[in-house]
C-alpha atoms as a PDB file:
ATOM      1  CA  UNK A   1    -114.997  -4.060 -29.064  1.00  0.00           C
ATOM      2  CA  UNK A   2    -114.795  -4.782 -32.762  1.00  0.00           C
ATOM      3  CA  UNK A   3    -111.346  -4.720 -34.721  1.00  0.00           C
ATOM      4  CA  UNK A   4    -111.596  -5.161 -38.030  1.00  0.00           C
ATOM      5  CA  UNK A   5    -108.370  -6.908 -39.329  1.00  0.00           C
ATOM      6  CA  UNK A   6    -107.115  -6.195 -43.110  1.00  0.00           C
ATOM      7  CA  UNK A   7    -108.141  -8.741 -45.493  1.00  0.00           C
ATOM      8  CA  UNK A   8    -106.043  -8.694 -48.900  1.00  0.00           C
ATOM      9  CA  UNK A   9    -108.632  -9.154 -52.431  1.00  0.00           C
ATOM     10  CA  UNK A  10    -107.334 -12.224 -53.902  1.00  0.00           C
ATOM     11  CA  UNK A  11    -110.177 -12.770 -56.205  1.00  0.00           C
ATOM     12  CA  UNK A  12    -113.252 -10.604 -57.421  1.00  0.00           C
ATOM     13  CA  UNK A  13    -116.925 -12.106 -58.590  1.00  0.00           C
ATOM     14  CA  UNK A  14    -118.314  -9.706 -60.811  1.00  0.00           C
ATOM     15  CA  UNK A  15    -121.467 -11.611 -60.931  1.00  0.00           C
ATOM     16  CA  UNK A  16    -121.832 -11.969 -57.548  1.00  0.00           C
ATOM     17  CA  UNK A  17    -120.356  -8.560 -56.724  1.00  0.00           C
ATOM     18  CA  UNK A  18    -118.378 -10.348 -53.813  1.00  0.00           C
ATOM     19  CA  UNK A  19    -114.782 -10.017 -53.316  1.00  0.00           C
ATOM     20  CA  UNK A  20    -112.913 -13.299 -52.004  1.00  0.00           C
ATOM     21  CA  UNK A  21    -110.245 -12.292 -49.394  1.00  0.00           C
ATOM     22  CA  UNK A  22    -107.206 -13.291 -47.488  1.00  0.00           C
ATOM     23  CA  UNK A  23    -107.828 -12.557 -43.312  1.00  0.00           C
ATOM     24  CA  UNK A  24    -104.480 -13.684 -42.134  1.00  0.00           C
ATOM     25  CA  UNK A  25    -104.493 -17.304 -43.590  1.00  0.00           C
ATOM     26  CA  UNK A  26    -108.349 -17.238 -43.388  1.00  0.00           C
ATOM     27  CA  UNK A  27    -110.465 -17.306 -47.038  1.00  0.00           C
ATOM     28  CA  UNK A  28    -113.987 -15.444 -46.914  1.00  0.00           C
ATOM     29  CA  UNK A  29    -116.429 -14.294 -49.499  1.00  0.00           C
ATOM     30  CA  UNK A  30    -117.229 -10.517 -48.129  1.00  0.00           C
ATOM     31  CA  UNK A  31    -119.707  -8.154 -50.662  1.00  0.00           C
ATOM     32  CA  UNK A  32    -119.296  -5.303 -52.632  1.00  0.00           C
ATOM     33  CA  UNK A  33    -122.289  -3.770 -52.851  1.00  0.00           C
ATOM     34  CA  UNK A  34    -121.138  -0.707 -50.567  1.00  0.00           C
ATOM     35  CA  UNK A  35    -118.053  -0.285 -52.581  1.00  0.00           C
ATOM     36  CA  UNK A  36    -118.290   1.705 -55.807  1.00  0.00           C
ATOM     37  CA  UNK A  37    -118.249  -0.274 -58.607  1.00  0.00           C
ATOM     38  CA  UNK A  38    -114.848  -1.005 -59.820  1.00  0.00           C
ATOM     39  CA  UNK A  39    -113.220   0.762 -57.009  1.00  0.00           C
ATOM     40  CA  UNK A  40    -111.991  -2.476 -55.634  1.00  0.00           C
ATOM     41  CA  UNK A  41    -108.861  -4.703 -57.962  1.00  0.00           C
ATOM     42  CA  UNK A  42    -107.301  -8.032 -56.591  1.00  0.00           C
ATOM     43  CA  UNK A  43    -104.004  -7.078 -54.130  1.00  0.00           C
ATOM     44  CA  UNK A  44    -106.186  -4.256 -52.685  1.00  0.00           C
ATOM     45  CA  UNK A  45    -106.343  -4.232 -48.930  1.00  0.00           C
ATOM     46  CA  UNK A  46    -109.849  -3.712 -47.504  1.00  0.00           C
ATOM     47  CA  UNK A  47    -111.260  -3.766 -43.961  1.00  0.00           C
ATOM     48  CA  UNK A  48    -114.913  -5.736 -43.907  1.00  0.00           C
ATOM     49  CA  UNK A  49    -117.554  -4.847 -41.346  1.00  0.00           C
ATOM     50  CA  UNK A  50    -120.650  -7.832 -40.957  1.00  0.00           C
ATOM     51  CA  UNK A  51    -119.695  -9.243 -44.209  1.00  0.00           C
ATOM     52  CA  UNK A  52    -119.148  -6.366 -46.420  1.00  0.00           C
ATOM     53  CA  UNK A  53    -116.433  -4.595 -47.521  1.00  0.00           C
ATOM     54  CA  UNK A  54    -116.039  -1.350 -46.199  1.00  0.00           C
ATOM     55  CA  UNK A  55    -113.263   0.583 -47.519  1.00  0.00           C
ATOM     56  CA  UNK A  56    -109.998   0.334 -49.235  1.00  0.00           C
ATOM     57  CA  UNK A  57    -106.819   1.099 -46.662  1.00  0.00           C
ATOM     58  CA  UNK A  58    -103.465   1.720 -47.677  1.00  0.00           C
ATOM     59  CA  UNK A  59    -100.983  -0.899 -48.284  1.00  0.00           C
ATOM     60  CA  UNK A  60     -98.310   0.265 -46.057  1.00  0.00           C
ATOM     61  CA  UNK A  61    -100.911   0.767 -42.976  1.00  0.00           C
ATOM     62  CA  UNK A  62    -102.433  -3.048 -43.844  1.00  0.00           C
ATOM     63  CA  UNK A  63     -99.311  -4.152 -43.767  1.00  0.00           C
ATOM     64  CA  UNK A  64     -98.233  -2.787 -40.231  1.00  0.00           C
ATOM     65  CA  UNK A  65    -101.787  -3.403 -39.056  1.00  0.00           C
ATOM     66  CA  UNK A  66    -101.048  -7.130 -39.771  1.00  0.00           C
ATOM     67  CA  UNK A  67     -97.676  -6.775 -38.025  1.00  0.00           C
ATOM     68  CA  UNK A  68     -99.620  -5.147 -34.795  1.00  0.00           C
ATOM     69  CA  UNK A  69    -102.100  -8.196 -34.957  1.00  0.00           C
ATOM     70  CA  UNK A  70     -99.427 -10.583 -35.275  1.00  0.00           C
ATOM     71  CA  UNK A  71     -97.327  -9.766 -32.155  1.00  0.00           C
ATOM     72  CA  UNK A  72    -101.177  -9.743 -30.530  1.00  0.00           C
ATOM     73  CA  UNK A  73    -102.298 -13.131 -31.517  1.00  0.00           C
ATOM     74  CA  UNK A  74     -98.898 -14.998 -30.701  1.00  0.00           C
ATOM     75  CA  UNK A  75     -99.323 -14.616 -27.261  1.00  0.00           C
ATOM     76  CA  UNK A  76    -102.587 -16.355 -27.779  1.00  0.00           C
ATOM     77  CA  UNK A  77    -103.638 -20.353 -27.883  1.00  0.00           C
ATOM     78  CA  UNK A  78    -104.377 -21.849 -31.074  1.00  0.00           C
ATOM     79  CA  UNK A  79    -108.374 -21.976 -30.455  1.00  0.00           C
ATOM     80  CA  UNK A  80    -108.461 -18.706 -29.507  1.00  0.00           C
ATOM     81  CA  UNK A  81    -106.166 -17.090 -32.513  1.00  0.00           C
ATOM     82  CA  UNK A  82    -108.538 -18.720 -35.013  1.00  0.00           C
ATOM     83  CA  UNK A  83    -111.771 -17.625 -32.979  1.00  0.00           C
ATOM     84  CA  UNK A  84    -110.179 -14.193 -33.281  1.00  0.00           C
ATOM     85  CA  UNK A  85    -109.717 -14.410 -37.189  1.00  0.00           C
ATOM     86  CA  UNK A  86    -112.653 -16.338 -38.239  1.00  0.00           C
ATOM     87  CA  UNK A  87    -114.689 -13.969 -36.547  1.00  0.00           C
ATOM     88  CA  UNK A  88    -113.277 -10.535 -37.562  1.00  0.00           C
ATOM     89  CA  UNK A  89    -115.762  -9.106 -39.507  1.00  0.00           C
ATOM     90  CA  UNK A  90    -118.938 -10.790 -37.896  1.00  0.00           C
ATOM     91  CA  UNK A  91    -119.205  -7.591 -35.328  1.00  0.00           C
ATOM     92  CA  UNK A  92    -122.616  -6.852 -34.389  1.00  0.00           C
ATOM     93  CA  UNK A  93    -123.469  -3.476 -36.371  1.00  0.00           C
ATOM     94  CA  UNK A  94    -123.732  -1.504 -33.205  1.00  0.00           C
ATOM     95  CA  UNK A  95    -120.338  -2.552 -32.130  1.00  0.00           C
END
């Protein structure tokens, strides 16, 4: 199964049309180019799917997503909880 964990936009590359994002501690570049243009601002939360961003969510639900995942990856080991993170938005696209 593929989660997809909310990533907050801490900085946006217009140039690029990347967004750089917060996963929990983690930093990752993730495009834009299925976004419309401008829809996405720094402080947005977004959920990425293979390296894209794929939609905008709402900060209240990011925030108790990240809550959810929180109480999840505490009962984890430390290998593990950064597998889980690092590898969030890698999901094969038939996942």
């Amino acid at each position: 199964m593929c989660l997809s964990i909310p990533s907050k936009v801490v900085k946006i590359d217009k140039e690029k049309n990347t967004a750089i994002v917060d996963t929990m501690g983690v930093t990752r570049e993730a495009g834009l180019d299925l976004m419309e243009e401008g829809s996405v601002h720094v402080d947005d939360y977004v959920l990425i799917h293979i390296g894209f961003v794929m939609n905008k969510i709402d900060e209240e639900d990011a925030l108790e997503s990240l809550k959810v995942y929180r109480e999840i990856i505490e009962t984890m080991d430390e290998a593990d909880r950064l597998a889980a993170i690092q590898e969030s938005d890698n999901c094969p696209s038939g996942a």
